[in-house]
N, C-alpha and C. Protein backbone atom coordinates (compact mmCIF):
# COMPACT_ATOMS: atom_id res chain seq x y z
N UNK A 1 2.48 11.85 19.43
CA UNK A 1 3.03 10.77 20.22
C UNK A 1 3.11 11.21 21.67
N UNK A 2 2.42 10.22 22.46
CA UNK A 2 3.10 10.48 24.08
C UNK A 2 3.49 9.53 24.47
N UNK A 3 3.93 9.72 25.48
CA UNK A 3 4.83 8.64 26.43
C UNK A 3 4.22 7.12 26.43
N UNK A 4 4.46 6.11 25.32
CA UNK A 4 4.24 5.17 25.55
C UNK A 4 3.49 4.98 24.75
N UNK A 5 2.94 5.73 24.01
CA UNK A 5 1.45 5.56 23.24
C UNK A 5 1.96 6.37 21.94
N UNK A 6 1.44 5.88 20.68
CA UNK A 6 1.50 6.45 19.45
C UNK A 6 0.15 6.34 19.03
N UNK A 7 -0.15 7.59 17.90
CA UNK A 7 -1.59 7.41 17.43
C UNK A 7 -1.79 7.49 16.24
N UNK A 8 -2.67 6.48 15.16
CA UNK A 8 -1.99 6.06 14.20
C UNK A 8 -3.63 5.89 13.58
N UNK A 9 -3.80 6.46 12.07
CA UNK A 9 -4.41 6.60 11.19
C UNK A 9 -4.29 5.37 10.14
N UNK A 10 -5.02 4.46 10.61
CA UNK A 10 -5.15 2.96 10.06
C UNK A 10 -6.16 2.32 9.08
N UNK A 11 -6.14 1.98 7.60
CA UNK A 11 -7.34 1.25 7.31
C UNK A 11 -8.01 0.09 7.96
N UNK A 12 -8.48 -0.03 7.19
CA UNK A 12 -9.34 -1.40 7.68
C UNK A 12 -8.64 -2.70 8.25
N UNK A 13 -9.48 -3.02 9.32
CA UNK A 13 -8.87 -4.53 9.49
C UNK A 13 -9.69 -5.95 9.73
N UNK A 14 -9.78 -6.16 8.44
CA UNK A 14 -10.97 -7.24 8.18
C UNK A 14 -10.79 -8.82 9.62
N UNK A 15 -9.59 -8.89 9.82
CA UNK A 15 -8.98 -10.16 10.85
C UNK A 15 -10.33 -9.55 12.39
N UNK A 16 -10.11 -7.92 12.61
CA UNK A 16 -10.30 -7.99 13.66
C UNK A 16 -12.33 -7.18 13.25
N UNK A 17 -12.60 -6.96 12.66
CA UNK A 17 -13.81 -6.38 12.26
C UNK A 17 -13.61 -5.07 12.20
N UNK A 18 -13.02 -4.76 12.47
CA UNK A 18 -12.25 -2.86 12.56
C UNK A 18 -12.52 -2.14 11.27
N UNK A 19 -13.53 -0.81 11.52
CA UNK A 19 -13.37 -0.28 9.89
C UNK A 19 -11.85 0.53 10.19
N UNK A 20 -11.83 1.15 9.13
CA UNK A 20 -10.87 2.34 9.16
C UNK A 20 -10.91 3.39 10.21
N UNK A 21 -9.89 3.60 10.92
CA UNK A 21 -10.29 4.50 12.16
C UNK A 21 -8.98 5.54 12.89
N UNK A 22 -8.56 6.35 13.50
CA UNK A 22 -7.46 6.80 14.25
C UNK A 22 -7.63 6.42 15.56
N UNK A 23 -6.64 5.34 15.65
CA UNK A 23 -6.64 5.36 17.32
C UNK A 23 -5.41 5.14 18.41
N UNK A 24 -5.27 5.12 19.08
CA UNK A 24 -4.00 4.71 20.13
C UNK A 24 -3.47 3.39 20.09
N UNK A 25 -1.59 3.23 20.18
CA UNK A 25 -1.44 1.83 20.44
C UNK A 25 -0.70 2.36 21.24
N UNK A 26 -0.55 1.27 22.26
CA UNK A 26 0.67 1.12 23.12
C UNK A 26 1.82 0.68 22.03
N UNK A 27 3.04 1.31 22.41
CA UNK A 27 4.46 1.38 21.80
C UNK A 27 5.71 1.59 23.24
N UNK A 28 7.16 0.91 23.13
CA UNK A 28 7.70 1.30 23.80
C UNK A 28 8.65 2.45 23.38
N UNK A 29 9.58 3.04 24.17
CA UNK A 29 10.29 4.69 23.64
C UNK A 29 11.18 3.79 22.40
N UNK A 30 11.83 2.85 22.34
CA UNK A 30 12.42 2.43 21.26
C UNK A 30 11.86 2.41 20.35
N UNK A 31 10.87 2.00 19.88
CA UNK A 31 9.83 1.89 18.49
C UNK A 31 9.89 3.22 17.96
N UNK A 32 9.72 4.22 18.87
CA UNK A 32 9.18 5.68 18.74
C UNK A 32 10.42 5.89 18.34
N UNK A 33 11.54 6.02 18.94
CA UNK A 33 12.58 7.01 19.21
C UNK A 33 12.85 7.92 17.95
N UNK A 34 13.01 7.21 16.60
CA UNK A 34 13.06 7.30 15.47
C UNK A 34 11.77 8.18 13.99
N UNK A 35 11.06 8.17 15.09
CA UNK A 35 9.85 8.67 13.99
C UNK A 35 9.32 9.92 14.79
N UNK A 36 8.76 10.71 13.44
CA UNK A 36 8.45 12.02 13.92
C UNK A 36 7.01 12.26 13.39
N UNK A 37 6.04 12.87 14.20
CA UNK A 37 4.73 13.08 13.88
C UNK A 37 4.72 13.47 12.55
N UNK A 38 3.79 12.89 12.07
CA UNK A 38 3.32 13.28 10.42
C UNK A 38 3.97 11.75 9.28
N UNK A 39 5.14 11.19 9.94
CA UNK A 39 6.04 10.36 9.34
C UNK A 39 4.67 9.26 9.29
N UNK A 40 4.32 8.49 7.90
CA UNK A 40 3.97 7.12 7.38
C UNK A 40 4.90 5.80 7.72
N UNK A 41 3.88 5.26 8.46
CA UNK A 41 4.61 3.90 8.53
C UNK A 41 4.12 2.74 8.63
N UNK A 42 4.53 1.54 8.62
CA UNK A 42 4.19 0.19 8.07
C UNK A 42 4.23 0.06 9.89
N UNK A 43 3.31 -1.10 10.00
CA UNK A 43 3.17 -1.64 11.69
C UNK A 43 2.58 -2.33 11.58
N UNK A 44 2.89 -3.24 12.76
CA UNK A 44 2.17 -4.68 13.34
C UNK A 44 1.97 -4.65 14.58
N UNK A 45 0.60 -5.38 14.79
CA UNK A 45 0.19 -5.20 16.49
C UNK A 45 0.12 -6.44 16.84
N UNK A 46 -0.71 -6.48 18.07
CA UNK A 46 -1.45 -7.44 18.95
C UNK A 46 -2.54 -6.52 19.64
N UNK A 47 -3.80 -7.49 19.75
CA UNK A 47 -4.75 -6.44 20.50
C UNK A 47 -5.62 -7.54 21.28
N UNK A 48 -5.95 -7.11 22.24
CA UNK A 48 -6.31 -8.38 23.59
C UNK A 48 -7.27 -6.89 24.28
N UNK A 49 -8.76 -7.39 23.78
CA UNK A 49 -9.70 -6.66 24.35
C UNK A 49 -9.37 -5.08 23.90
N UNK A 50 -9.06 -4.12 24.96
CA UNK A 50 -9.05 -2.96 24.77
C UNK A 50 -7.43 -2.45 24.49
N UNK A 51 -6.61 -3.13 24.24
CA UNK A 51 -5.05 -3.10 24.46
C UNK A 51 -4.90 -3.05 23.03
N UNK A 52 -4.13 -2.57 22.39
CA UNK A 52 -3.73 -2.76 21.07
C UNK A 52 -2.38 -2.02 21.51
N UNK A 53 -1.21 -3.28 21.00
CA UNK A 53 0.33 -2.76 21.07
C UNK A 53 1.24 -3.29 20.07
N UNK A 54 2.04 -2.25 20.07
CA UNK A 54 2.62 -2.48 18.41
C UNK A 54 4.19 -3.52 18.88
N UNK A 55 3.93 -4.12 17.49
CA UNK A 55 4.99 -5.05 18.01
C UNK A 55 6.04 -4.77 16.94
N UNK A 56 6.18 -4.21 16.19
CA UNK A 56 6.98 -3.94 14.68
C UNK A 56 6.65 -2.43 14.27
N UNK A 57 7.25 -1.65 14.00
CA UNK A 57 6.67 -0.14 13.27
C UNK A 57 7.83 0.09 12.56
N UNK A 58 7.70 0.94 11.14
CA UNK A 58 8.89 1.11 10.54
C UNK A 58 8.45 2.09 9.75
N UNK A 59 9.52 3.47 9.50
CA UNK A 59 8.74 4.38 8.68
C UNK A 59 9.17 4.15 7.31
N UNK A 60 8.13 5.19 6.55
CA UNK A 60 8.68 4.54 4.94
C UNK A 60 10.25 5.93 4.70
């Protein structure tokens, strides 16, 4: 995790054509504050071109 950004090991996402991939979302320090590298978690985005930002994250 860095400042603002989390990076996140995701399957597939048939909505957006996306195979399975690791990549960056924008997140704010609140989302984060709570989770620690390695931690699994459930999330929801938005992605507008090259932007993908999480709008929901929750660990299990």
């Amino acid at each position: 995790m860095e400042k603002g950004t989390v990076t996140i090991a995701h399957g597939p996402v048939p909505e957006l054509e996306w195979p399975a991939m690791t990549m960056g979302f924008k997140a704010t320090p609140e989302q984060l504050m709570n989770l620690k590298e390695g931690d699994e978690v459930e999330f929801e985005f938005t992605s507008k071109g090259m932007d993908s930002v999480i709008t929901s994250i929750n660990s299990d």
